[in-house]
N, C-alpha and C. Protein backbone atom coordinates (compact mmCIF):
# COMPACT_ATOMS: atom_id res chain seq x y z
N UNK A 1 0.84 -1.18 0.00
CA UNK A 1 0.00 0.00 0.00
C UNK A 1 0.88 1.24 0.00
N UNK A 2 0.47 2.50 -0.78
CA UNK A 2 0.54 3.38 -0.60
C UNK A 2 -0.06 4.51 -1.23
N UNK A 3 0.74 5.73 -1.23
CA UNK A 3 -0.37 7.08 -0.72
C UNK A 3 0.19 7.77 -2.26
N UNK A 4 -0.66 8.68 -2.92
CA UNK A 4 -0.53 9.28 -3.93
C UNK A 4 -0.80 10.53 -3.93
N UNK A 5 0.31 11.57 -4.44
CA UNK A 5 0.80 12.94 -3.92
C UNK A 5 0.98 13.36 -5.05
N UNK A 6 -0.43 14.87 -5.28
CA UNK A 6 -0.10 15.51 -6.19
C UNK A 6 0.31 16.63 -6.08
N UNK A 7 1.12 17.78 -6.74
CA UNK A 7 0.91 19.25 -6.67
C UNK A 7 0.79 19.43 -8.03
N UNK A 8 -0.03 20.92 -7.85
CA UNK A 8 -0.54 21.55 -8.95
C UNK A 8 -1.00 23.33 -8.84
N UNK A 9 0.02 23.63 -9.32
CA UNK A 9 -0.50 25.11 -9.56
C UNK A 9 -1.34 25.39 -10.46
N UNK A 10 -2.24 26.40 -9.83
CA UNK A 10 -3.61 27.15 -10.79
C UNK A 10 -2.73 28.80 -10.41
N UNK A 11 -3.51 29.22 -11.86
CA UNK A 11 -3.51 31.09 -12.12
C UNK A 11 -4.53 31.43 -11.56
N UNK A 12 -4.93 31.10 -10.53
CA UNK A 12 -6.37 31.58 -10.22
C UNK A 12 -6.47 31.49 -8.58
N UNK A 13 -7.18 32.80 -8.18
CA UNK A 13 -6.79 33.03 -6.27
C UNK A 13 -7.38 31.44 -6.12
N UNK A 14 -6.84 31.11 -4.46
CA UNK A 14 -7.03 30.44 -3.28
C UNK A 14 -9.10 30.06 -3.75
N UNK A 15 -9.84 31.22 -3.38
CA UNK A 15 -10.96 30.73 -3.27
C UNK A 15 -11.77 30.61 -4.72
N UNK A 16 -10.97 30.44 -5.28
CA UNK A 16 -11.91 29.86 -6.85
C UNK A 16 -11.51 28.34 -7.14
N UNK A 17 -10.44 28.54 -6.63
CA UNK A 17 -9.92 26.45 -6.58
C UNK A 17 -10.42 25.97 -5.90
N UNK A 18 -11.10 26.56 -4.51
CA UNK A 18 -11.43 26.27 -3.27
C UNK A 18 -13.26 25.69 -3.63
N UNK A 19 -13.57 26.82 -4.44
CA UNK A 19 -14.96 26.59 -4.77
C UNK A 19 -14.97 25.73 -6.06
N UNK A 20 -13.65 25.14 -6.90
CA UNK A 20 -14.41 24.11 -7.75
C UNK A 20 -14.28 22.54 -7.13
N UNK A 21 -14.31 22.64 -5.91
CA UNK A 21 -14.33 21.12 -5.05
C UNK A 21 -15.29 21.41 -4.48
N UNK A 22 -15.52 22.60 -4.28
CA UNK A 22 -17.47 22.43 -3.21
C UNK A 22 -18.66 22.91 -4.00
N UNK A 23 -18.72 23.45 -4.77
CA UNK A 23 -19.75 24.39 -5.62
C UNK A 23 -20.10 23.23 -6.61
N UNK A 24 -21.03 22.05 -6.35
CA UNK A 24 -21.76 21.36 -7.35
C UNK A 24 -21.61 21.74 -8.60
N UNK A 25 -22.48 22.82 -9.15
CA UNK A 25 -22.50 23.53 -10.50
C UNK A 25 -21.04 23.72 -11.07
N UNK A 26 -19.90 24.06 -10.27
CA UNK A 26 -18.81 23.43 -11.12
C UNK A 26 -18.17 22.76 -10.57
N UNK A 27 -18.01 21.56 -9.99
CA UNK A 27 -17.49 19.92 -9.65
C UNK A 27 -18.60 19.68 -10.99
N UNK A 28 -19.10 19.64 -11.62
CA UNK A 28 -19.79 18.91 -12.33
C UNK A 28 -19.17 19.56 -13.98
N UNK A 29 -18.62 20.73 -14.12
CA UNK A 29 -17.57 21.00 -15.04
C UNK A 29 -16.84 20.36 -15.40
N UNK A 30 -15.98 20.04 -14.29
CA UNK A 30 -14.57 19.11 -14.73
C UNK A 30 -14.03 18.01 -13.98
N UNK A 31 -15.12 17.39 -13.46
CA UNK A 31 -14.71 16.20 -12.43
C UNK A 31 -14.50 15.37 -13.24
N UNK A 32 -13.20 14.53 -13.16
CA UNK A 32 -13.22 13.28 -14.00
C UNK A 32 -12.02 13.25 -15.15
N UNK A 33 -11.61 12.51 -15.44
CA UNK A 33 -10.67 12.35 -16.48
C UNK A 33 -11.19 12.81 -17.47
N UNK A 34 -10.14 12.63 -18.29
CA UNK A 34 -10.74 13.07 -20.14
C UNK A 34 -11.68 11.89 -20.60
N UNK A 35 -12.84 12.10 -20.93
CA UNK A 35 -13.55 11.20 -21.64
C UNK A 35 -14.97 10.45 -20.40
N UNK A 36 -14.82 11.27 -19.37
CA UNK A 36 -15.73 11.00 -18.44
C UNK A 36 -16.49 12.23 -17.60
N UNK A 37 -17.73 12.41 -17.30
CA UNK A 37 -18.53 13.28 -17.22
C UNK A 37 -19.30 13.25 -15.76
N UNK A 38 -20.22 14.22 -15.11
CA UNK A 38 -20.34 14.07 -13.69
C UNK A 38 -21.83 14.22 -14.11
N UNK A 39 -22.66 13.20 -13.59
CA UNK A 39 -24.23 13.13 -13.74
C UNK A 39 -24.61 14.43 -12.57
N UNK A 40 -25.27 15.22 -13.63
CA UNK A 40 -25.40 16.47 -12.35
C UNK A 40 -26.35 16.08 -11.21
N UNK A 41 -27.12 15.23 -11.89
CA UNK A 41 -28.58 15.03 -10.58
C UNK A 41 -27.62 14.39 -9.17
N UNK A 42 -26.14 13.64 -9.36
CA UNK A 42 -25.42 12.59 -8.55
C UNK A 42 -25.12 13.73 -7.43
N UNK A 43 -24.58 15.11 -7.81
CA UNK A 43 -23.47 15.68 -6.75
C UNK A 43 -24.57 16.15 -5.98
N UNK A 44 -23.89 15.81 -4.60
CA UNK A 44 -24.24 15.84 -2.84
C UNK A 44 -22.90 16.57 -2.46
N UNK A 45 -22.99 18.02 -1.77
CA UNK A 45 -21.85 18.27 -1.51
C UNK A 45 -22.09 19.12 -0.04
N UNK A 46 -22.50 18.30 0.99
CA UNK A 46 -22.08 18.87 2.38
C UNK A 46 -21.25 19.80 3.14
N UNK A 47 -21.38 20.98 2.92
CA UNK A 47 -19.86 21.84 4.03
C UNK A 47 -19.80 21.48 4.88
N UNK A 48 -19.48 20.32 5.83
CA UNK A 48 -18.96 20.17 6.87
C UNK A 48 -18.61 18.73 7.50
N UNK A 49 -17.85 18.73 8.44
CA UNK A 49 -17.52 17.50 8.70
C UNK A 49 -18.66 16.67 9.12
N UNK A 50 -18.36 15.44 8.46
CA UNK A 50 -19.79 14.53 8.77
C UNK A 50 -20.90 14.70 7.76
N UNK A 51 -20.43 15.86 6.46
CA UNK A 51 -21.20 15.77 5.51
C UNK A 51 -20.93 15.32 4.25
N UNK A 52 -21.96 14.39 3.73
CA UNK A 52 -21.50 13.70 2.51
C UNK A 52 -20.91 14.48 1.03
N UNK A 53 -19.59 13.73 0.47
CA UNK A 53 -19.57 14.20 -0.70
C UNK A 53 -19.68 13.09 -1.71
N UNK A 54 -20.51 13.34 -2.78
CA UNK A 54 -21.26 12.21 -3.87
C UNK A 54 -21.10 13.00 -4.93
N UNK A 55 -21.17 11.70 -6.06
CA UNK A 55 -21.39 12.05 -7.84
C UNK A 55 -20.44 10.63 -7.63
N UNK A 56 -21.45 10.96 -9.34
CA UNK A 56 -21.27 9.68 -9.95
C UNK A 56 -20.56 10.28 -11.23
N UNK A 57 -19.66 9.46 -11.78
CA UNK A 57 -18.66 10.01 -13.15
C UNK A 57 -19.46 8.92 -14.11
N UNK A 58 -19.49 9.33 -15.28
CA UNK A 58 -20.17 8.56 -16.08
C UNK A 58 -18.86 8.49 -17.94
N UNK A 59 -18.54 7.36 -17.85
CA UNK A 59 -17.76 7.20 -19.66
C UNK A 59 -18.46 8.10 -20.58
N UNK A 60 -18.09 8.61 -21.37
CA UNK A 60 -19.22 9.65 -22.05
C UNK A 60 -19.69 8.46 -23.18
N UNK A 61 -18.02 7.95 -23.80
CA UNK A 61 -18.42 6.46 -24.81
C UNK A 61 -19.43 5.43 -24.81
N UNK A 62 -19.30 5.08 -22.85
CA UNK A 62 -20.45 3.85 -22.78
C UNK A 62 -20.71 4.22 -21.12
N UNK A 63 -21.73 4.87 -21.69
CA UNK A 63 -23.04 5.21 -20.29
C UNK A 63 -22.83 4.17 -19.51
N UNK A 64 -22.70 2.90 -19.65
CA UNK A 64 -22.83 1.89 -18.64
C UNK A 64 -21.87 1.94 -17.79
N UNK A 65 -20.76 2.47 -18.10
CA UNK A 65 -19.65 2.78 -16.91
C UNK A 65 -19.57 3.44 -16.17
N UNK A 66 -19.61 3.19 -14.76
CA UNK A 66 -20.38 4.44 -14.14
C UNK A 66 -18.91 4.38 -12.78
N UNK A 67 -18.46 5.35 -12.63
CA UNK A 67 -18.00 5.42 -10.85
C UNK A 67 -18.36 6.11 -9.76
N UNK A 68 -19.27 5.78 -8.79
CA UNK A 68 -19.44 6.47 -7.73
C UNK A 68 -18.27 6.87 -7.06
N UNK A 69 -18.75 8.23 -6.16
CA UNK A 69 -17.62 8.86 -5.23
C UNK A 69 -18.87 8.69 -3.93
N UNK A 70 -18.70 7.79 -3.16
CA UNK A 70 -19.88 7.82 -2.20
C UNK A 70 -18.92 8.60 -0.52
N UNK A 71 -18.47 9.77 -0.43
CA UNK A 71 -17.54 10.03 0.13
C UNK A 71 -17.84 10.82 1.90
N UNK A 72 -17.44 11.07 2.63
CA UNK A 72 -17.86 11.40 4.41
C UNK A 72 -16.86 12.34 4.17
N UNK A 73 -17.16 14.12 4.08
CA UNK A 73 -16.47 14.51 5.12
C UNK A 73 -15.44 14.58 5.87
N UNK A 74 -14.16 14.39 6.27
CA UNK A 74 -13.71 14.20 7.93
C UNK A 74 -13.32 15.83 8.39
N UNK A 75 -12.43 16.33 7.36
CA UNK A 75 -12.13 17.76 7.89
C UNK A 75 -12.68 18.97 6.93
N UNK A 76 -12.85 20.09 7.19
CA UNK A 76 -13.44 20.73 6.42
C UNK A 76 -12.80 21.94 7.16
N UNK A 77 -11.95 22.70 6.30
CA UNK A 77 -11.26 24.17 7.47
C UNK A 77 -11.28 25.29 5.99
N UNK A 78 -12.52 25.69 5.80
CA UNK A 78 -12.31 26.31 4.74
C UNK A 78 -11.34 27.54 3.90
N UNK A 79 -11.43 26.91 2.40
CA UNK A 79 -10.34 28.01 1.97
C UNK A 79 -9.20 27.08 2.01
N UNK A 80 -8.67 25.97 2.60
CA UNK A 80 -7.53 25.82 3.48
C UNK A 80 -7.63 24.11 3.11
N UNK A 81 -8.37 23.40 3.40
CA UNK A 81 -8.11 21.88 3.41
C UNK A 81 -9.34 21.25 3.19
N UNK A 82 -9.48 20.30 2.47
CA UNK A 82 -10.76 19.55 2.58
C UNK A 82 -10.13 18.55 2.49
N UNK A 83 -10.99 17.35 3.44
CA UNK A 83 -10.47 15.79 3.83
C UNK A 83 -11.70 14.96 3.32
N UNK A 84 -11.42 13.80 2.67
CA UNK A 84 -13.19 12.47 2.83
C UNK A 84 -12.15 11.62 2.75
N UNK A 85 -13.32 10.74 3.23
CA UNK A 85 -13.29 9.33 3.19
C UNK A 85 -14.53 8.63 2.32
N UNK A 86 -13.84 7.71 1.49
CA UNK A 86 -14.63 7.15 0.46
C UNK A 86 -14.83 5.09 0.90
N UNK A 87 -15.81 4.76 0.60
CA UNK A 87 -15.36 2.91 0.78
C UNK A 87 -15.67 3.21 2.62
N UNK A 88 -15.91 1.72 3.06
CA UNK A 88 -15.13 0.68 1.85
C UNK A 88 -16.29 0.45 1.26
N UNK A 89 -15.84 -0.13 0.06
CA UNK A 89 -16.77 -0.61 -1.05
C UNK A 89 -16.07 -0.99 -2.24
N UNK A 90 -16.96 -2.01 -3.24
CA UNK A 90 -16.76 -2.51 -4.69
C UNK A 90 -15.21 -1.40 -5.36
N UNK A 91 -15.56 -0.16 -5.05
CA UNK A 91 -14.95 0.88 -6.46
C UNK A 91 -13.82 1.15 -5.42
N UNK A 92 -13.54 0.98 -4.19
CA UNK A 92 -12.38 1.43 -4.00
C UNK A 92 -11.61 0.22 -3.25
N UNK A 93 -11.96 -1.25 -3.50
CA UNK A 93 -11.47 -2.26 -3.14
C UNK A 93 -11.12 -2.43 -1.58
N UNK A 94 -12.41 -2.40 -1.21
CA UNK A 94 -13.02 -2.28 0.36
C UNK A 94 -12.11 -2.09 1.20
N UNK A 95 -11.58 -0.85 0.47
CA UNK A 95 -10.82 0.41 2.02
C UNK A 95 -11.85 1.32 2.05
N UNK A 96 -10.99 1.80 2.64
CA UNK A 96 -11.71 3.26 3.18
C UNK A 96 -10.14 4.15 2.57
N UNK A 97 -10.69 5.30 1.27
CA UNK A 97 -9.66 5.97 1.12
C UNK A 97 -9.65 7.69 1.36
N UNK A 98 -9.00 7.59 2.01
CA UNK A 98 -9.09 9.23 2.38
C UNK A 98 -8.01 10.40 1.43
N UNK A 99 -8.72 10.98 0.38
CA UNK A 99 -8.59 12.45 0.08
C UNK A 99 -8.36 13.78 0.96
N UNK A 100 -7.23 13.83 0.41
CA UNK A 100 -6.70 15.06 1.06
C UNK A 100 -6.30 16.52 0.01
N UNK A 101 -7.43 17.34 0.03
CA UNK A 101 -6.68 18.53 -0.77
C UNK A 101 -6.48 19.61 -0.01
N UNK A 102 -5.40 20.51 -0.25
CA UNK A 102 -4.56 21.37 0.49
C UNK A 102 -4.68 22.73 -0.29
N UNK A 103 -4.75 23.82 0.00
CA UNK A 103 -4.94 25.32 -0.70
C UNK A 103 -3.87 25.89 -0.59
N UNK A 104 -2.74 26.12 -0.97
CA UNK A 104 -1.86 27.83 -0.81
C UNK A 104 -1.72 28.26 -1.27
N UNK A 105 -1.95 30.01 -1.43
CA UNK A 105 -2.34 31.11 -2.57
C UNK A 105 -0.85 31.55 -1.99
N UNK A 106 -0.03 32.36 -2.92
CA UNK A 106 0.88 32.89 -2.92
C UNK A 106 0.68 33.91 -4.10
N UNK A 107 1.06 35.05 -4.51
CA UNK A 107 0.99 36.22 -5.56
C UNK A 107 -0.25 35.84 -6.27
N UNK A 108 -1.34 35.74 -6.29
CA UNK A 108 -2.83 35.37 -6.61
C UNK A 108 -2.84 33.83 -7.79
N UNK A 109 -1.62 32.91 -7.12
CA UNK A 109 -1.44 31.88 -7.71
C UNK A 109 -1.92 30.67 -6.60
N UNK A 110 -2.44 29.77 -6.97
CA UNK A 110 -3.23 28.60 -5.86
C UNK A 110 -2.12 27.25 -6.30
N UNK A 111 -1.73 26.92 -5.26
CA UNK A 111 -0.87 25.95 -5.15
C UNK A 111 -1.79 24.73 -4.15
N UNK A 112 -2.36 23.72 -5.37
CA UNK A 112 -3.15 22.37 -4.84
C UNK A 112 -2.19 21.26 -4.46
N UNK A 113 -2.58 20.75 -3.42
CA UNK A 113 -1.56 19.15 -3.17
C UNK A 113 -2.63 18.32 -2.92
N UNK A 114 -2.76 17.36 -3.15
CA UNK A 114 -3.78 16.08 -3.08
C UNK A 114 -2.98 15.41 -2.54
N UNK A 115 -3.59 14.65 -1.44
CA UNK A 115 -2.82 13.23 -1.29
C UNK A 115 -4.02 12.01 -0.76
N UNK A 116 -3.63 10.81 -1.56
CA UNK A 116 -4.73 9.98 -1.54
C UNK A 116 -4.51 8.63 -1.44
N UNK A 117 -4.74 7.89 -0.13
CA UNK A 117 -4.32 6.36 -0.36
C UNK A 117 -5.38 5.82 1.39
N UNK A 118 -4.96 4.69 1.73
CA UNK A 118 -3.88 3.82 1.22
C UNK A 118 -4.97 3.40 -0.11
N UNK A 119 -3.49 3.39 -0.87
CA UNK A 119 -4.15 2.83 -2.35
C UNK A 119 -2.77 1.52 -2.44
N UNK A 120 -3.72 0.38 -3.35
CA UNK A 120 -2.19 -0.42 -3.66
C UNK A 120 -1.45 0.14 -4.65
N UNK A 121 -0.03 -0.60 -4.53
CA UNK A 121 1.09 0.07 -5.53
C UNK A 121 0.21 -0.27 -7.33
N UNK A 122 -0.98 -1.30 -7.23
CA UNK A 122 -0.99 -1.26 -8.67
C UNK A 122 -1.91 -0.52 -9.21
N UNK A 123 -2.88 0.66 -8.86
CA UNK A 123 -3.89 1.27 -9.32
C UNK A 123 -3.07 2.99 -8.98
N UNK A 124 -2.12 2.93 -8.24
CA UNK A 124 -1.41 4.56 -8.14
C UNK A 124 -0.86 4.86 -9.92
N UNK A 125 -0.51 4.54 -10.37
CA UNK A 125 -0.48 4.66 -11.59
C UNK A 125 -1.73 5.20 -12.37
N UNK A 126 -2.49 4.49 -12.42
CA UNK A 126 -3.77 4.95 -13.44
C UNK A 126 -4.56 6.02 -12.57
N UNK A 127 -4.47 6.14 -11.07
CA UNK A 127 -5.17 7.08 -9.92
C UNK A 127 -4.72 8.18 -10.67
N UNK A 128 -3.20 8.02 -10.41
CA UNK A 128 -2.27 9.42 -10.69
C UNK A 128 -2.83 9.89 -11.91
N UNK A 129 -2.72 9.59 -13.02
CA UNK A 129 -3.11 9.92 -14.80
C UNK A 129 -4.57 10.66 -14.53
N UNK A 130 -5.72 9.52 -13.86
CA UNK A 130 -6.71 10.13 -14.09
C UNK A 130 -6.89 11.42 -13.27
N UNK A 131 -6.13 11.56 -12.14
CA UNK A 131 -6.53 12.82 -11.57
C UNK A 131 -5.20 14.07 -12.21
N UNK A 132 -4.31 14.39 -12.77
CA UNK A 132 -3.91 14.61 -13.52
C UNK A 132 -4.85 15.18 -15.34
N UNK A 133 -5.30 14.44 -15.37
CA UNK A 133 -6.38 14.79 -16.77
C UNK A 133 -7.45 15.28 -16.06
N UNK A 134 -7.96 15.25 -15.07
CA UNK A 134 -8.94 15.66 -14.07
C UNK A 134 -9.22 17.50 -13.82
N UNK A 135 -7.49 17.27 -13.04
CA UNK A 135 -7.46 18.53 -13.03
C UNK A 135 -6.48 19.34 -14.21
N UNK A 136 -6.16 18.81 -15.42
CA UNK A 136 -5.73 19.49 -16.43
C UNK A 136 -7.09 20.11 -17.02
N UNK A 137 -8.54 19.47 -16.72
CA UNK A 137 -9.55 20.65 -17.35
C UNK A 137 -9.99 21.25 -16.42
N UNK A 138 -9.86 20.82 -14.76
CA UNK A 138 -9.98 22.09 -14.35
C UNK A 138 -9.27 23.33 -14.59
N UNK A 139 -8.16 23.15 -14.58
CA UNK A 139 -7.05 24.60 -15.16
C UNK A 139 -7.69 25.16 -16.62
N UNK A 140 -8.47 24.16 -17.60
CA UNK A 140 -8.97 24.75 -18.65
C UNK A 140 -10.09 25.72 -18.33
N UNK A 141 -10.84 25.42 -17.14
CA UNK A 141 -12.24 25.74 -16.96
C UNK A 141 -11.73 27.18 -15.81
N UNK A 142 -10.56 27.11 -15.15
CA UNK A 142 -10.46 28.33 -14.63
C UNK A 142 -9.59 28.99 -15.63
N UNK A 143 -8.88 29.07 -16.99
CA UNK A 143 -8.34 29.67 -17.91
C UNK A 143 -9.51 30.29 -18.13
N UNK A 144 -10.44 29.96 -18.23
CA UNK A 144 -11.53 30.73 -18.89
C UNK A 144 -11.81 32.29 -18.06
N UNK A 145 -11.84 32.45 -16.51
CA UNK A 145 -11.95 32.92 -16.16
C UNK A 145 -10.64 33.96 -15.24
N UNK A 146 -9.44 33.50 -15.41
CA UNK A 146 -8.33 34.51 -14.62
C UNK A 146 -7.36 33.99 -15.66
């Protein structure tokens, strides 16, 4: 087992990165790899600890592929950190995996770190890619705007 660590700078302040992980209307923009889409009716997005975060990603190719994010909450310090826990269950090979994203704005630039496990050594690979293409359209979807 282990843990998967991203960073990623955005051109765009602290609270616009901040709001495309909580603001439904856009988590449903760009959640998901290239070639996969967020069923808007799916996103459940709780501010606070102990509140659920949900959506379902859907293949755009074949509808039948579907991945739930059936996710809890644990920390919530806004602006600043959001924590869940997902599983156990079928889609995350009955752990419990906890998401970690991190905020630091420096000169009106947002510096994201994810970190996400325990995952096994053989799905950190394809984790990494898809969240990577994930958030390569989020950076498209805040280009639009800063």
């Amino acid at each position: 087992m282990t843990e998967l660590v991203i960073a990623r700078q955005f051109s765009a302040p602290k609270t616009a990165v901040w709001a495309a992980f909580v603001e439904p209307e856009i988590i449903v923009q760009w959640w998901g790899p290239q070639g996969w889409s967020v069923n808007e009716e799916s996103v459940v997005f709780e501010a606070k600890v102990g509140g659920r975060h949900e959506l379902e990603m859907v293949q755009i190719e074949n509808p039948e592929a579907m991945v739930p994010l059936k996710a809890v909450i644990t920390s919530f310090d806004e602006y600043e950190c959001l924590v869940s826990a997902d599983g156990p269950h079928e889609m995350t090979l009955d752990l419990v995996i906890e998401t970690r994203i991190e905020f630091k704005e420096f000169a009106g630039q947002t510096m994201l770190t994810l970190t996400q496990g325990p995952l096994p050594y053989e799905v950190v690979d394809s984790s990494t890619k898809a969240w990577h293409s994930a958030l390569g359209k989020l950076e498209a979807l805040l280009s639009e705007y800063f």
